[in-house]
C-alpha atoms as a PDB file:
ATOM      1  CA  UNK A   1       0.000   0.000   0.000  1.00  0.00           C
ATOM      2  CA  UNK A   2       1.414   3.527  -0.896  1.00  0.00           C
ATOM      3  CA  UNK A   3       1.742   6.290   1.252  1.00  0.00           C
ATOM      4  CA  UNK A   4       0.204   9.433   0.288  1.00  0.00           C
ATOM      5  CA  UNK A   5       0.914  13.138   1.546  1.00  0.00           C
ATOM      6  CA  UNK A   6       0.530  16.594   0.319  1.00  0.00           C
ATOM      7  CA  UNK A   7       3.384  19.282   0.801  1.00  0.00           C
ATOM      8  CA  UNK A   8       2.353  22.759   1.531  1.00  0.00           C
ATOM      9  CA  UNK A   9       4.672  24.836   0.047  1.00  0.00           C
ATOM     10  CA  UNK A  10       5.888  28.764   0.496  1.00  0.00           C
ATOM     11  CA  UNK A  11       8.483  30.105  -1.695  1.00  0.00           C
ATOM     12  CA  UNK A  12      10.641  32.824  -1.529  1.00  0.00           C
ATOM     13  CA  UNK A  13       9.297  35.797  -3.884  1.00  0.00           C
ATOM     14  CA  UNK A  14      10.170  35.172  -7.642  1.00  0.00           C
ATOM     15  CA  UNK A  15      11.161  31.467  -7.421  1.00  0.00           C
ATOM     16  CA  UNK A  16       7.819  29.909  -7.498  1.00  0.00           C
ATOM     17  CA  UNK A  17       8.401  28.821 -10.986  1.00  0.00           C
ATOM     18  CA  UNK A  18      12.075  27.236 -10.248  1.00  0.00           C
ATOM     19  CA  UNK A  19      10.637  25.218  -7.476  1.00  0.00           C
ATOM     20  CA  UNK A  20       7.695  24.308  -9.357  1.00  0.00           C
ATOM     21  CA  UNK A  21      10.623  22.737 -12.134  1.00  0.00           C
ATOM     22  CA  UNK A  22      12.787  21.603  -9.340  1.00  0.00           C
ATOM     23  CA  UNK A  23       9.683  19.660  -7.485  1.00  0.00           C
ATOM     24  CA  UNK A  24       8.941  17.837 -10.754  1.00  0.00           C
ATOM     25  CA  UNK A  25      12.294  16.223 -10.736  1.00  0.00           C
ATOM     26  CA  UNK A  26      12.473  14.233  -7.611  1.00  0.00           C
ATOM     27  CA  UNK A  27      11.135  10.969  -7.424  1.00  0.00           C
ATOM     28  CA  UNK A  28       8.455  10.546  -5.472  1.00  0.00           C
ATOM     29  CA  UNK A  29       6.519  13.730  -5.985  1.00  0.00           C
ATOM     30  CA  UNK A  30       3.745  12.840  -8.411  1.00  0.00           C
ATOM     31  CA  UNK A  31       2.344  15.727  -9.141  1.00  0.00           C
ATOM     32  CA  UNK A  32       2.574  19.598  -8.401  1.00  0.00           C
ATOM     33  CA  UNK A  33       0.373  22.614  -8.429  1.00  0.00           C
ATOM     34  CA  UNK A  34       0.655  26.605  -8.054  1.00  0.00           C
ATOM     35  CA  UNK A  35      -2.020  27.453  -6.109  1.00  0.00           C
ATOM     36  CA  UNK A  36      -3.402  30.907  -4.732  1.00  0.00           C
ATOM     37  CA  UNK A  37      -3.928  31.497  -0.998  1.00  0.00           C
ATOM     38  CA  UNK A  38      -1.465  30.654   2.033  1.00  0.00           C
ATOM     39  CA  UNK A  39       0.983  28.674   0.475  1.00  0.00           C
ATOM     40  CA  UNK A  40       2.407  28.760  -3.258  1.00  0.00           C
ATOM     41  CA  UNK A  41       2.578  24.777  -4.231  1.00  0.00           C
ATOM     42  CA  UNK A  42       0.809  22.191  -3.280  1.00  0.00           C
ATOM     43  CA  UNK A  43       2.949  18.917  -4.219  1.00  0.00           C
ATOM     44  CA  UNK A  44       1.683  15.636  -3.893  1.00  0.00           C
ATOM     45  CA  UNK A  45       3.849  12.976  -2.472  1.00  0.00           C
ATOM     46  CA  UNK A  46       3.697   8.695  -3.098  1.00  0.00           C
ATOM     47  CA  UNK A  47       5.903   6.334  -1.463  1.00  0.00           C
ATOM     48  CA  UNK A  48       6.076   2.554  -0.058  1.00  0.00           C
ATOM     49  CA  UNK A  49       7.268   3.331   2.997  1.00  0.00           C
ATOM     50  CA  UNK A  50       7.643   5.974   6.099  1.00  0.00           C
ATOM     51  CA  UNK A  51      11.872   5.772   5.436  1.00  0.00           C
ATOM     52  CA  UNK A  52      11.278   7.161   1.725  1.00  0.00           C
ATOM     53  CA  UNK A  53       8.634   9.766   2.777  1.00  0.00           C
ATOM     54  CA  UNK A  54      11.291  10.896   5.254  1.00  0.00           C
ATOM     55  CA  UNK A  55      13.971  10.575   2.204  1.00  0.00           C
ATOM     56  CA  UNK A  56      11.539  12.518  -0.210  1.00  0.00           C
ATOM     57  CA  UNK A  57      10.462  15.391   1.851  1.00  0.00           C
ATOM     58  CA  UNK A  58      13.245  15.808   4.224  1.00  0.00           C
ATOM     59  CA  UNK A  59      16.060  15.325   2.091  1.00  0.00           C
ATOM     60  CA  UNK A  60      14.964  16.413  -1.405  1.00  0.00           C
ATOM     61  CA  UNK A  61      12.107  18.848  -1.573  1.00  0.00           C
ATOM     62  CA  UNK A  62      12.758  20.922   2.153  1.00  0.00           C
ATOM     63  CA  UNK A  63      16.402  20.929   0.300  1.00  0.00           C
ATOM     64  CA  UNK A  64      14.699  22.366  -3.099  1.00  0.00           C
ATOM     65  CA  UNK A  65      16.296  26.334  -3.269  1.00  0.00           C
ATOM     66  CA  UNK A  66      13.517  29.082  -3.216  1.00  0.00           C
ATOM     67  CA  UNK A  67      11.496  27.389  -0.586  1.00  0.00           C
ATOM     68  CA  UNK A  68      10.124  29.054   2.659  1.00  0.00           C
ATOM     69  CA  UNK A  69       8.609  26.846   4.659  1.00  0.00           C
ATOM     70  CA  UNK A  70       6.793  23.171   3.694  1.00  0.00           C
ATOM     71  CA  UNK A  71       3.958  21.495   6.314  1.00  0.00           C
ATOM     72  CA  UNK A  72       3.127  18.028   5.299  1.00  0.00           C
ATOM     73  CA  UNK A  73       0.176  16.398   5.703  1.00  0.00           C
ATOM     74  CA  UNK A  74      -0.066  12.442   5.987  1.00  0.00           C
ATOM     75  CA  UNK A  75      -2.933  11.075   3.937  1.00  0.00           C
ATOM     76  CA  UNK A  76      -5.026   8.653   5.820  1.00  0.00           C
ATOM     77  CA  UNK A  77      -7.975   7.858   3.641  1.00  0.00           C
ATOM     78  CA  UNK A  78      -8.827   8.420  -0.087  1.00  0.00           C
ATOM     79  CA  UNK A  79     -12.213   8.830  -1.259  1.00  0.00           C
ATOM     80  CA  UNK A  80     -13.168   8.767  -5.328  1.00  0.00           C
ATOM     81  CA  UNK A  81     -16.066   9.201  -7.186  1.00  0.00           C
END
């Protein structure tokens, strides 16, 4: 079963768009958004296990320059239509 979280992202002004390309590079992120409101990204992180999720966020994307601040949030439950 995969692991599923969502990274709340804040950039520093003007490097959205770099950390937007960076994001897309790392494995493990499966998709990425600019989105309006409190944060500037949204990225959406998939793993096998708790050691990668650590490896993904941790070491790669909190490492990503341009980025603020990140707040990740574990995915319990999916629902789909």
């Amino acid at each position: 079963m995969a692991l599923r979280s969502f990274v709340l992202i804040r950039t520093e002004p003007q490097e959205t768009e770099s950390v937007v390309r960076a994001l897309r590079e790392i494995e493990g992120v499966r998709e990425v958004s600019r989105t309006l409101g409190p944060v500037d990204i949204l990225a959406q992180v998939e793993v096998r296990e708790p050691e990668e999720l650590n490896r993904v966020v941790v070491e790669r994307v909190r490492k990503v320059k341009g980025i603020r601040e990140t707040t990740t949030l574990l995915s319990l439950e999916r629902f789909e239509r």
